[in-house]
Protein backbone atom coordinates (compact mmCIF):
# COMPACT_ATOMS: atom_id res chain seq x y z
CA UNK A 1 -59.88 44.92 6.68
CA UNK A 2 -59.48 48.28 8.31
CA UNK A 3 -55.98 48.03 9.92
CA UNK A 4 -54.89 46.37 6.59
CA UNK A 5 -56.12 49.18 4.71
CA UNK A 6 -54.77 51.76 7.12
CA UNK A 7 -51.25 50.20 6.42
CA UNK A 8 -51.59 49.49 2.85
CA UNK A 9 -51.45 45.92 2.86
CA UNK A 10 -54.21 45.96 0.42
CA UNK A 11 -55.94 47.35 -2.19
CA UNK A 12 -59.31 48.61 -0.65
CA UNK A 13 -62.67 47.96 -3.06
CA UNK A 14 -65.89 49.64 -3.08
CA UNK A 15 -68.03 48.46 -0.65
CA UNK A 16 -70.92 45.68 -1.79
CA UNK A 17 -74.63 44.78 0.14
CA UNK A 18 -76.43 42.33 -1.16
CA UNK A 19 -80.27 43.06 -0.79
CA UNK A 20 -80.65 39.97 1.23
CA UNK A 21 -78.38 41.95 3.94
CA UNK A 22 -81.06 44.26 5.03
CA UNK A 23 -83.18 41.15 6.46
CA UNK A 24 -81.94 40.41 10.00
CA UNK A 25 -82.13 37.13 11.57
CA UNK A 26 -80.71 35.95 14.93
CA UNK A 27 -80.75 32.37 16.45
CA UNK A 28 -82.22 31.79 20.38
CA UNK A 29 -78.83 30.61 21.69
CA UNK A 30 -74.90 30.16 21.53
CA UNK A 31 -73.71 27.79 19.07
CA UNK A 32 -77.60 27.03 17.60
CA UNK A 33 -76.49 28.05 14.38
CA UNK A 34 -72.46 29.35 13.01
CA UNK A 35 -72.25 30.77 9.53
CA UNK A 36 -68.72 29.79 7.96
CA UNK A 37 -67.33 31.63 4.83
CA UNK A 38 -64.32 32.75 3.27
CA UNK A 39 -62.31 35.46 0.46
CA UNK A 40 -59.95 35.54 -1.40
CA UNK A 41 -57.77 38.55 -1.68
CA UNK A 42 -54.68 40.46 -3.21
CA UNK A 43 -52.20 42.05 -0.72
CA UNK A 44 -50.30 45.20 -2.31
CA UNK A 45 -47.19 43.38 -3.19
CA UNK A 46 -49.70 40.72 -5.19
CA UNK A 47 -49.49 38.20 -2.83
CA UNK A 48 -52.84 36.07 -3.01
CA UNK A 49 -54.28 35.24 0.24
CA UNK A 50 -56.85 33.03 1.38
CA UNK A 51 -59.17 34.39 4.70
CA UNK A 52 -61.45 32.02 6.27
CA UNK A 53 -63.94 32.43 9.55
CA UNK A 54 -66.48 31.16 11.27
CA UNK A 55 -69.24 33.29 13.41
CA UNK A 56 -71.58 32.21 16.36
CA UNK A 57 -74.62 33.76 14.84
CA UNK A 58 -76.57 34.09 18.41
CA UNK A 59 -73.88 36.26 19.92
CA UNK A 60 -71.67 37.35 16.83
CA UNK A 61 -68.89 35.50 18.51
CA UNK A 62 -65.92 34.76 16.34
CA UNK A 63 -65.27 31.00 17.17
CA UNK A 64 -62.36 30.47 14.38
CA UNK A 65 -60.60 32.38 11.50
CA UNK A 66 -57.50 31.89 9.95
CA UNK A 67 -55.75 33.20 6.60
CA UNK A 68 -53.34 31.26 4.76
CA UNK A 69 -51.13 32.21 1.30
CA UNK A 70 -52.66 30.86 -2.33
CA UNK A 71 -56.15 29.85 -2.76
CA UNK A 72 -58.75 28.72 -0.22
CA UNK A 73 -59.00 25.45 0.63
CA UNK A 74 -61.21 22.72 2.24
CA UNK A 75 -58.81 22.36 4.44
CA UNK A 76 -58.61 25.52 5.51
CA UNK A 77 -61.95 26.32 6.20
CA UNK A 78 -62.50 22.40 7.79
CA UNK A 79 -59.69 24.20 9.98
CA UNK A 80 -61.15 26.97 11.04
CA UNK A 81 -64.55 25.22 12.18
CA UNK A 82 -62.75 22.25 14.25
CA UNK A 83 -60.82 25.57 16.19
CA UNK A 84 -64.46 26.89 16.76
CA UNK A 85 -65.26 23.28 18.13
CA UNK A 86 -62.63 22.79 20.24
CA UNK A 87 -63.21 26.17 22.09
CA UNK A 88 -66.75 26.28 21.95
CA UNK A 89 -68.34 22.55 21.57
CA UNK A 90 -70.10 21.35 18.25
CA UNK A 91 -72.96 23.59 16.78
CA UNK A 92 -76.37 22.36 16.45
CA UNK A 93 -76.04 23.67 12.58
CA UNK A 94 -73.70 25.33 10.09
CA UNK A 95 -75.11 27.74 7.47
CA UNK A 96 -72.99 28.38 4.62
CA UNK A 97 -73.10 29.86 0.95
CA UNK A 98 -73.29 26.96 -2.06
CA UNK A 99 -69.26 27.46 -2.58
CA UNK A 100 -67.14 24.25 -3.65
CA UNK A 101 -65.15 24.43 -0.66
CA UNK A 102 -68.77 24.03 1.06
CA UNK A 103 -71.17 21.57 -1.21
CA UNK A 104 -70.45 19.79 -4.30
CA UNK A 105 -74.02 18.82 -4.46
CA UNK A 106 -75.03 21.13 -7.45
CA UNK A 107 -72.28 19.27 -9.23
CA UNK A 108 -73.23 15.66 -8.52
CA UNK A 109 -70.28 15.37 -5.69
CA UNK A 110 -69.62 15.80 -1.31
CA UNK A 111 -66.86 17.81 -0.80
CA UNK A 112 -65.00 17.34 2.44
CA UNK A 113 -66.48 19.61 4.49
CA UNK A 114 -70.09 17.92 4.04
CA UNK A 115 -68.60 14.67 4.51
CA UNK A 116 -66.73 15.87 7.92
CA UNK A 117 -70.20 17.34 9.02
């Protein structure tokens, strides 16, 4: 976000914390737990772009990302966890927010990335 800014590939935004941010947590060990989320964002020229990644959450390791033009996808973020697996070996768990590219459950449905889980 920082070296975009600094070249003016994007249009920076006020800075957001949620409350819930201030409560720390850390799993025991290496790939007990990765948290997997994505953004969607404008670049300058308008271009929408679609940013995806995936974090150890023991060591704050960045096991996949990847960033792809137009909306995010299943596919992309299914993408960006199987790069995490093949360098680093399945997790034990994947934590998440209740997107649809995540869980359909709230809507009576599995997306894909539950089923691939």
């Amino acid at each position: 976000w920082r070296i975009l800014t600094r070249h003016g590939a994007i249009t920076p935004q006020p800075r957001k914390r949620p409350k819930s941010a201030t409560k720390r947590f850390v799993f025991d060990r290496p790939n007990d737990c990765w948290q997997s989320d994505w953004t969607e964002w404008a670049l300058t020229d308008g271009t929408a772009v679609a940013i995806a990644g995936c974090l150890d959450d023991h060591s704050r390791y960045l096991v996949g990302s990847a960033a792809a033009a137009g909306p995010g996808t299943g596919e992309l973020v299914w993408s960006v966890v199987l790069a995490g697996i093949d360098e680093c070996g399945i997790p034990s768990m994947s934590l998440s927010d209740n997107g649809l590219m995540y869980t359909g459950r709230r809507l009576g449905f599995e997306t894909t990335f539950e089923a691939n889980l």
